[in-house]
N, C-alpha and C. Protein backbone atom coordinates (compact mmCIF):
# COMPACT_ATOMS: atom_id res chain seq x y z
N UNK A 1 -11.43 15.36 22.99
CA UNK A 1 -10.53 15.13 21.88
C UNK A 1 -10.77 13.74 21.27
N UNK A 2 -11.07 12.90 22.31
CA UNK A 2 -11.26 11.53 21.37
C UNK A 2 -12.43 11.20 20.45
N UNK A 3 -13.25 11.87 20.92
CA UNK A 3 -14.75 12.17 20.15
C UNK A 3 -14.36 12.26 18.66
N UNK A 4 -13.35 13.42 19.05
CA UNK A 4 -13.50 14.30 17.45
C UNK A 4 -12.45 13.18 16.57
N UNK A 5 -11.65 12.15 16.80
CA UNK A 5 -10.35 11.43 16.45
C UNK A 5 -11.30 10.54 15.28
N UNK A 6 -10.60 10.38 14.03
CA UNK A 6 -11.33 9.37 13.37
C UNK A 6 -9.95 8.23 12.45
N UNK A 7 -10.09 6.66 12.86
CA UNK A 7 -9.39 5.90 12.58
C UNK A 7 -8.87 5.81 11.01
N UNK A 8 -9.36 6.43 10.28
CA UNK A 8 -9.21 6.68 8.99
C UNK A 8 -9.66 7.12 8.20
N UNK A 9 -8.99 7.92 6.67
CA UNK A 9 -9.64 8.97 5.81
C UNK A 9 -9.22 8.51 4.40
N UNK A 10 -9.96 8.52 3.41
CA UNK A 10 -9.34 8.30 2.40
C UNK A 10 -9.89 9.36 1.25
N UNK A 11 -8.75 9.81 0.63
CA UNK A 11 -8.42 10.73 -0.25
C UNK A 11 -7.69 10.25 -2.30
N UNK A 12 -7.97 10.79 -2.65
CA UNK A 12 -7.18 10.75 -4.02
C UNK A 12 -5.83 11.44 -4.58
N UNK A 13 -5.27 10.68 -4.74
CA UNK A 13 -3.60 11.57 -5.25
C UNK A 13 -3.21 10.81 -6.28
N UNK A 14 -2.63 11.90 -7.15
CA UNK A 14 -1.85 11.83 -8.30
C UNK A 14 -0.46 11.72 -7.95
N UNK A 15 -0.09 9.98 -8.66
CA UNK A 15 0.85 9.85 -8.84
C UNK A 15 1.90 10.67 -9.28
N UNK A 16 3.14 11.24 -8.62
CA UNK A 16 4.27 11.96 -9.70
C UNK A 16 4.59 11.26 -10.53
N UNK A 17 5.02 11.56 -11.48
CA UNK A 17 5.21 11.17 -12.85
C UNK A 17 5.11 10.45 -13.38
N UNK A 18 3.59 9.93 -13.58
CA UNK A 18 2.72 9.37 -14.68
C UNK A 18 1.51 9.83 -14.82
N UNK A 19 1.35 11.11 -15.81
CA UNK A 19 -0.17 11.85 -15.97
C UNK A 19 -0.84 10.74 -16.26
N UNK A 20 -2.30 11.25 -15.65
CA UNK A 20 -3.31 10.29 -15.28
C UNK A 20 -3.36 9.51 -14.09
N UNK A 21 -2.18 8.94 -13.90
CA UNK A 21 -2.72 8.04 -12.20
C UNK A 21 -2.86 8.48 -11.17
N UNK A 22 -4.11 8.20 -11.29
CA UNK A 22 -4.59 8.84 -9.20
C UNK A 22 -4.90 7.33 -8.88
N UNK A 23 -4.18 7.83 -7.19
CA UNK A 23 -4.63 6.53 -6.35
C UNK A 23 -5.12 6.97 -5.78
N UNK A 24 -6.06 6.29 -5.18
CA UNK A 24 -7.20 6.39 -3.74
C UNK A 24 -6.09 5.53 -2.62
N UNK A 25 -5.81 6.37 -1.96
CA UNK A 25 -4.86 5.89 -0.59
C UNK A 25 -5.72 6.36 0.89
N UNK A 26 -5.56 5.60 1.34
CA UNK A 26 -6.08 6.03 3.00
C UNK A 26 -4.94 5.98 3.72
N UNK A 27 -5.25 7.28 5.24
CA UNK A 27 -4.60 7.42 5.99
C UNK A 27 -4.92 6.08 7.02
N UNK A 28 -4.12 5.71 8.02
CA UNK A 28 -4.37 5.05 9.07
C UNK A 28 -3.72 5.71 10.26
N UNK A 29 -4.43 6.11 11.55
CA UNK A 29 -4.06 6.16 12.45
C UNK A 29 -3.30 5.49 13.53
N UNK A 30 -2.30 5.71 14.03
CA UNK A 30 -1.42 4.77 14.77
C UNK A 30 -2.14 3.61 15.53
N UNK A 31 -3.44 3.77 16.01
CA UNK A 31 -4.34 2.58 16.65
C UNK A 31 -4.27 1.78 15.63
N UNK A 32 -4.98 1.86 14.72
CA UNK A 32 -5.20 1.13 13.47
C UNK A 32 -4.12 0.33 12.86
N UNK A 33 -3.19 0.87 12.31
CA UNK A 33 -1.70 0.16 12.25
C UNK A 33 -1.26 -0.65 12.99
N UNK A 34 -1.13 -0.49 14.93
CA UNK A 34 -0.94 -1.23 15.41
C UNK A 34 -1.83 -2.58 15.46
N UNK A 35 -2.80 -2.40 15.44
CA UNK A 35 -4.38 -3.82 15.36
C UNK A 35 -3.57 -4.26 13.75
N UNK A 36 -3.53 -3.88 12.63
CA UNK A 36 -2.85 -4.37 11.74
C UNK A 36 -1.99 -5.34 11.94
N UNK A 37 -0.90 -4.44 12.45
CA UNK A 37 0.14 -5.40 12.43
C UNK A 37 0.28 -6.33 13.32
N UNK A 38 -0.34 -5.87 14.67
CA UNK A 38 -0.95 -7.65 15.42
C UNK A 38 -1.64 -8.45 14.58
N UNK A 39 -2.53 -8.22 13.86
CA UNK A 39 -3.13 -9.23 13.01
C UNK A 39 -2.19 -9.84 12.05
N UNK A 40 -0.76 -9.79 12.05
CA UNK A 40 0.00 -10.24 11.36
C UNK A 40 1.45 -11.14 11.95
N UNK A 41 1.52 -10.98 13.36
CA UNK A 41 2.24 -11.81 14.26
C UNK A 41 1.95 -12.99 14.61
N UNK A 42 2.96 -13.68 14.28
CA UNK A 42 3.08 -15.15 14.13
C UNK A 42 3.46 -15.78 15.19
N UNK A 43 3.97 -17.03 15.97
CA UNK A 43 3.93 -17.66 17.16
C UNK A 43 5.06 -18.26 16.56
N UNK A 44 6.63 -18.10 16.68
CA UNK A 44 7.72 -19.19 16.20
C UNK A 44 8.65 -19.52 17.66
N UNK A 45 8.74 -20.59 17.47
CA UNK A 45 9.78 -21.37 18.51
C UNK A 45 11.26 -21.03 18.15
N UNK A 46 11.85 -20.50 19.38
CA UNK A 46 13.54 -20.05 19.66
C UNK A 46 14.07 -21.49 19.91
N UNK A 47 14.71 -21.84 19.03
CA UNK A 47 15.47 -23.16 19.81
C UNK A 47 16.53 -22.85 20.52
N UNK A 48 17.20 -21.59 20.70
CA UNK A 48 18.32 -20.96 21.08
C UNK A 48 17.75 -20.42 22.77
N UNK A 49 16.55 -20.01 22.47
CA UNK A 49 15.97 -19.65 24.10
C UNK A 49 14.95 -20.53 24.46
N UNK A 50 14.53 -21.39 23.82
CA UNK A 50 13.81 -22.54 24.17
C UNK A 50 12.43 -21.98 24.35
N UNK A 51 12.07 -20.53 23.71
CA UNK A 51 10.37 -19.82 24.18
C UNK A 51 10.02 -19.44 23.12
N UNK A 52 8.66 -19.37 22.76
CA UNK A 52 8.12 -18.97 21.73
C UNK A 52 8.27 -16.97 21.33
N UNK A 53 8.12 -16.69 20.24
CA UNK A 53 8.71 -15.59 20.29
C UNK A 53 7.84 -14.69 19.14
N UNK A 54 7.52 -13.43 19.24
CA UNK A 54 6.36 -13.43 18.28
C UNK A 54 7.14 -12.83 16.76
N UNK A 55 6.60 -12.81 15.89
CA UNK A 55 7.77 -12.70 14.63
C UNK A 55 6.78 -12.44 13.39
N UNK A 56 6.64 -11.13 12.60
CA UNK A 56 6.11 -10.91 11.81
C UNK A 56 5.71 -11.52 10.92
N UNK A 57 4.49 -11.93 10.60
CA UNK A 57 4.75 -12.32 8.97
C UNK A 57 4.62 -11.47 7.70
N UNK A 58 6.12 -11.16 7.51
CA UNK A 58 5.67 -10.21 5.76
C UNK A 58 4.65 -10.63 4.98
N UNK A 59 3.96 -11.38 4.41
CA UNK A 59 3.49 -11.54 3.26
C UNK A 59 1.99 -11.45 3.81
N UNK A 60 1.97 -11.56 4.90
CA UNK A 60 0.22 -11.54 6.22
C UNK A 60 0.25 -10.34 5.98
N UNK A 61 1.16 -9.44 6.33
CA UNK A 61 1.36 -7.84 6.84
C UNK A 61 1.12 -7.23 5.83
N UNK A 62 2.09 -7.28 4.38
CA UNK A 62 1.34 -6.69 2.98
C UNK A 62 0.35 -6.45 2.40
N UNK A 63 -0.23 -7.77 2.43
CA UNK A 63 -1.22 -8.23 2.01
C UNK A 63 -2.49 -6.96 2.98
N UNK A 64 -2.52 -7.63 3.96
CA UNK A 64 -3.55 -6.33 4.84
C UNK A 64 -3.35 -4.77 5.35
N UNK A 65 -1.91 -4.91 4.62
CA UNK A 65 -1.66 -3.35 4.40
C UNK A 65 -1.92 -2.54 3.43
N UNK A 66 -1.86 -3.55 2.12
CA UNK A 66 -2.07 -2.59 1.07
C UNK A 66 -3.76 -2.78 0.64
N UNK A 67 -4.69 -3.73 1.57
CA UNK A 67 -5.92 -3.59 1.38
C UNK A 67 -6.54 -2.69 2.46
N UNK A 68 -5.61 -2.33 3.04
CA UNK A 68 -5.91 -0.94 3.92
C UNK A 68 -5.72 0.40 3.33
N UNK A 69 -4.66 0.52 2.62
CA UNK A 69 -4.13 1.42 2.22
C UNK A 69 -4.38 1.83 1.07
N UNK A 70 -4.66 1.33 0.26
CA UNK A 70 -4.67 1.45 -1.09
C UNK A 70 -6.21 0.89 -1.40
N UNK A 71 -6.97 1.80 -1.45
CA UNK A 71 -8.33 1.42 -2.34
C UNK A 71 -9.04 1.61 -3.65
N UNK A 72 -8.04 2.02 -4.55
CA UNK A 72 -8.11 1.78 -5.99
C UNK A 72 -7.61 2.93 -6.55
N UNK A 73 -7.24 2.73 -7.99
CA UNK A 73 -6.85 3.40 -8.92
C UNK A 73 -7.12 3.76 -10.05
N UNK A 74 -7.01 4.89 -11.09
CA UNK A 74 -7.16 4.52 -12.21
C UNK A 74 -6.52 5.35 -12.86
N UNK A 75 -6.50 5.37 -14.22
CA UNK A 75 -5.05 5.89 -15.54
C UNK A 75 -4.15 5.18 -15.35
N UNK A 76 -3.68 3.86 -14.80
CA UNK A 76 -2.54 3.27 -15.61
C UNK A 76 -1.70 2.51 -16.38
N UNK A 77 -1.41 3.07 -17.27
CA UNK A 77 -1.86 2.17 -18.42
C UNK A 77 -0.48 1.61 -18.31
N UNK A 78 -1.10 0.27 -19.56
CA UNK A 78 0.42 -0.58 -19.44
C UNK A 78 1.69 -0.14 -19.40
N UNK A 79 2.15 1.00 -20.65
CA UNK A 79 2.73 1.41 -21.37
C UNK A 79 3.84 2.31 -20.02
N UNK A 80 3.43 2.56 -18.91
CA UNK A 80 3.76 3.44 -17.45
C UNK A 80 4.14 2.29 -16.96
N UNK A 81 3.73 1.00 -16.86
CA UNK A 81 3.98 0.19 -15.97
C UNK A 81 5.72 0.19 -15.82
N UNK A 82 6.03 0.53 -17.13
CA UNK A 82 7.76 -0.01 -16.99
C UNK A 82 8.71 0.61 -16.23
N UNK A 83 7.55 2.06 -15.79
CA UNK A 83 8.21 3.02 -14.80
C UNK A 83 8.44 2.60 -13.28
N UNK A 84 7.75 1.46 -13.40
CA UNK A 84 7.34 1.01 -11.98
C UNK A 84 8.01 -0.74 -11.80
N UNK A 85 7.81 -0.79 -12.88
CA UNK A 85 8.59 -2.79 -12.91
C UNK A 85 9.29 -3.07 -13.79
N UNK A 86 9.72 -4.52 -13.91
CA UNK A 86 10.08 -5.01 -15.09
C UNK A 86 9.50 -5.46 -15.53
N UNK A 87 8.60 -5.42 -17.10
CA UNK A 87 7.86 -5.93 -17.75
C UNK A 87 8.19 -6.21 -18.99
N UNK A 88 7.62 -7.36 -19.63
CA UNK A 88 7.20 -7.32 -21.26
C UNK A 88 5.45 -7.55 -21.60
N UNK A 89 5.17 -6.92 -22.32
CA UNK A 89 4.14 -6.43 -22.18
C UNK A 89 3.61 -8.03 -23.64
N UNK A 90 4.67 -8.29 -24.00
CA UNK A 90 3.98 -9.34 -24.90
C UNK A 90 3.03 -8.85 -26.27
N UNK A 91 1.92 -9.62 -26.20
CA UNK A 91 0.62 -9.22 -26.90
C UNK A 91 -0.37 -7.83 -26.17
N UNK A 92 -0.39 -7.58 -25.00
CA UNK A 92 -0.92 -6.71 -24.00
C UNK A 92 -0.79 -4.84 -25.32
N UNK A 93 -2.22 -4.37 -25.51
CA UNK A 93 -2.18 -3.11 -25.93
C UNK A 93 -1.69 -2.31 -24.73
N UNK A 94 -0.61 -1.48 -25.00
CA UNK A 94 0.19 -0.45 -24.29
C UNK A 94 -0.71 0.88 -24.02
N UNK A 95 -1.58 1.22 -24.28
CA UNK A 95 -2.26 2.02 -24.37
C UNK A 95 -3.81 1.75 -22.99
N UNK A 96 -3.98 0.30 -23.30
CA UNK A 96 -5.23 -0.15 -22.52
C UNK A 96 -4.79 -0.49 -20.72
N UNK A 97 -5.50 0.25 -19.93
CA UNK A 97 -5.45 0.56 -18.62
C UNK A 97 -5.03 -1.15 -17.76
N UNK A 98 -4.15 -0.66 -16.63
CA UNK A 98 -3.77 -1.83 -15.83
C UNK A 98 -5.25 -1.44 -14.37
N UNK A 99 -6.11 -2.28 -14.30
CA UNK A 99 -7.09 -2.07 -12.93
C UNK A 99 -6.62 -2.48 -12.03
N UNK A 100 -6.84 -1.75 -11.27
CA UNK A 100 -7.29 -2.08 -9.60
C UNK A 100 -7.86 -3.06 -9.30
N UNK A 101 -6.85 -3.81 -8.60
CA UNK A 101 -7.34 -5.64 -7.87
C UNK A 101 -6.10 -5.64 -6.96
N UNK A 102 -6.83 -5.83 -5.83
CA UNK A 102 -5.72 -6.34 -4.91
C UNK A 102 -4.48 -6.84 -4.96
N UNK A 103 -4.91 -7.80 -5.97
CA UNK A 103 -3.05 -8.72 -6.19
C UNK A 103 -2.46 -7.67 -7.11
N UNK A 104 -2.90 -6.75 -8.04
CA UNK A 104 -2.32 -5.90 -8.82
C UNK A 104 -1.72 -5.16 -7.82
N UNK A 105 -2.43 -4.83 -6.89
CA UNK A 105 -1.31 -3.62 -5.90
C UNK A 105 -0.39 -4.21 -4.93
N UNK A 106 -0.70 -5.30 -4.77
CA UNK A 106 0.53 -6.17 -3.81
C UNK A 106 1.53 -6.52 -4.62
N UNK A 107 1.06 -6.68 -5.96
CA UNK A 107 2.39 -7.19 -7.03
C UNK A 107 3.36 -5.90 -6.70
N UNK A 108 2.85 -4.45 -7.20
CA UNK A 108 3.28 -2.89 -7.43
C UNK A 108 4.11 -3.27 -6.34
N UNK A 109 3.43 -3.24 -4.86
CA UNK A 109 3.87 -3.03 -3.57
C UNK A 109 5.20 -3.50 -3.78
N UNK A 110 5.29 -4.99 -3.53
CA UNK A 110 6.43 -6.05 -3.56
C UNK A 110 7.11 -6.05 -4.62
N UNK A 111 7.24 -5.27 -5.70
CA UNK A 111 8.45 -5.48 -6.96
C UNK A 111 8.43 -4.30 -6.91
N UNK A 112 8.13 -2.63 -6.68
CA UNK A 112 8.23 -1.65 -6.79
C UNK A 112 8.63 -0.74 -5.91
N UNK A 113 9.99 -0.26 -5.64
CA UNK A 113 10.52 -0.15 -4.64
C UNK A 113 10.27 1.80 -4.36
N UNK A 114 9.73 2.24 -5.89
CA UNK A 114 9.31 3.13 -6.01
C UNK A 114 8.29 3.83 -5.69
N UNK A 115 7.11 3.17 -6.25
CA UNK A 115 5.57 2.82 -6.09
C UNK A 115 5.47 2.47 -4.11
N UNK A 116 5.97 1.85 -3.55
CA UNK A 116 6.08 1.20 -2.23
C UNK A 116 6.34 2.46 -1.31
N UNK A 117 7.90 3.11 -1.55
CA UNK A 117 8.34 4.44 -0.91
C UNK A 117 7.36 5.62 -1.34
N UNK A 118 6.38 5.64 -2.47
CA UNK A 118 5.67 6.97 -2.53
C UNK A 118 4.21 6.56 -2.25
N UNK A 119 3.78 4.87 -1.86
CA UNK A 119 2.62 4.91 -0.63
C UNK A 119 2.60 5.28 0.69
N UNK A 120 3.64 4.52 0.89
CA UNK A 120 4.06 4.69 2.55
C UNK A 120 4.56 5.91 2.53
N UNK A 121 5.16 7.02 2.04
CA UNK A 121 5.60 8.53 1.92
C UNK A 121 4.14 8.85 2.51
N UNK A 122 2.86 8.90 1.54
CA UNK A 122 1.53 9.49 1.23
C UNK A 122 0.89 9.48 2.38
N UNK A 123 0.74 8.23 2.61
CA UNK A 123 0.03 8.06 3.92
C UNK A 123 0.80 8.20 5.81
N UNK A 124 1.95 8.15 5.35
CA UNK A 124 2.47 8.65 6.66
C UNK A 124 2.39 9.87 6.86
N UNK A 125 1.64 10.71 6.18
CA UNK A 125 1.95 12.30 5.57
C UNK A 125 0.71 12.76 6.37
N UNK A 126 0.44 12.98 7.58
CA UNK A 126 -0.87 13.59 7.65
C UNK A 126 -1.53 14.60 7.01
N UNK A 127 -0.71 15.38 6.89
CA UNK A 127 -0.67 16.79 6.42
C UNK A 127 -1.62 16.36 4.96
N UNK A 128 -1.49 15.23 4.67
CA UNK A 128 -1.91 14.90 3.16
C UNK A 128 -3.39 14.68 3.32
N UNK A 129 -3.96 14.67 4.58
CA UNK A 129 -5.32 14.17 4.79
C UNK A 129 -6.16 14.98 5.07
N UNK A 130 -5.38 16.14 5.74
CA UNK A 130 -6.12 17.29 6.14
C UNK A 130 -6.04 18.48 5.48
N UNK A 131 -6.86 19.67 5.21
CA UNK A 131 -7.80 20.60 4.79
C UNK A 131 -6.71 22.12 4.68
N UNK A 132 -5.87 21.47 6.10
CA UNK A 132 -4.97 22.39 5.81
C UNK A 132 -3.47 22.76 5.33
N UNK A 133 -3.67 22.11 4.13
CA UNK A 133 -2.60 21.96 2.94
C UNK A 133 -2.09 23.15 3.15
């Protein structure tokens, strides 16, 4: 069985409701996640228990989650963004596509409470990775 086990898969899905956006999301296997999120534990001093104590860092953890998770996108254009944030779009054509860049999907991640619950939905989803839909 361990032979056949593979640490991760990545697939394409269409966003619900905004025609056009597909994301490229990968699954991660519980090994994988866990090595993650050790790579994101921090060393802070208890002054209350006098011992060091290990303590997440959010913004470590995001950051190498959603460059795990999320490996690009495309269709979304500005004009959708408002479905997802608060924006003013300014001078920006509403029509011309928002790309795929890392800080673009950590921004989504961290102000989109929407966008955030239907990654982590996707990929906790095995069922979403495998053949037998």
């Amino acid at each position: 069985l361990a032979t056949l086990m593979t640490p991760s898969k990545t697939i394409t899905m269409d966003y619900a409701g905004i025609d056009g956006f597909t994301i490229q999301v990968t699954y991660l296997a519980r090994e994988e996640l866990l090595k993650l999120r050790n790579r994101c534990l921090k060393q802070k001093f208890n002054k209350k228990t006098r011992q060091f104590e290990e303590v997440l860092d959010d913004d470590t953890f995001l950051t190498n989650y959603v460059g795990a998770v999320i490996k690009g996108w495309t269709g979304l254009k500005y004009k959708n963004l408002s479905e997802l944030v608060l924006i003013d779009l300014g001078d920006v054509d509403p029509e011309s596509e928002c790309v795929h860049t890392q800080e673009n999907a950590e921004v989504l991640m961290k102000n989109s409470p929407n966008f955030d619950t239907w990654v982590t939905e996707c990929v906790g989803e095995l069922e979403n990775f495998t053949s037998n839909k």
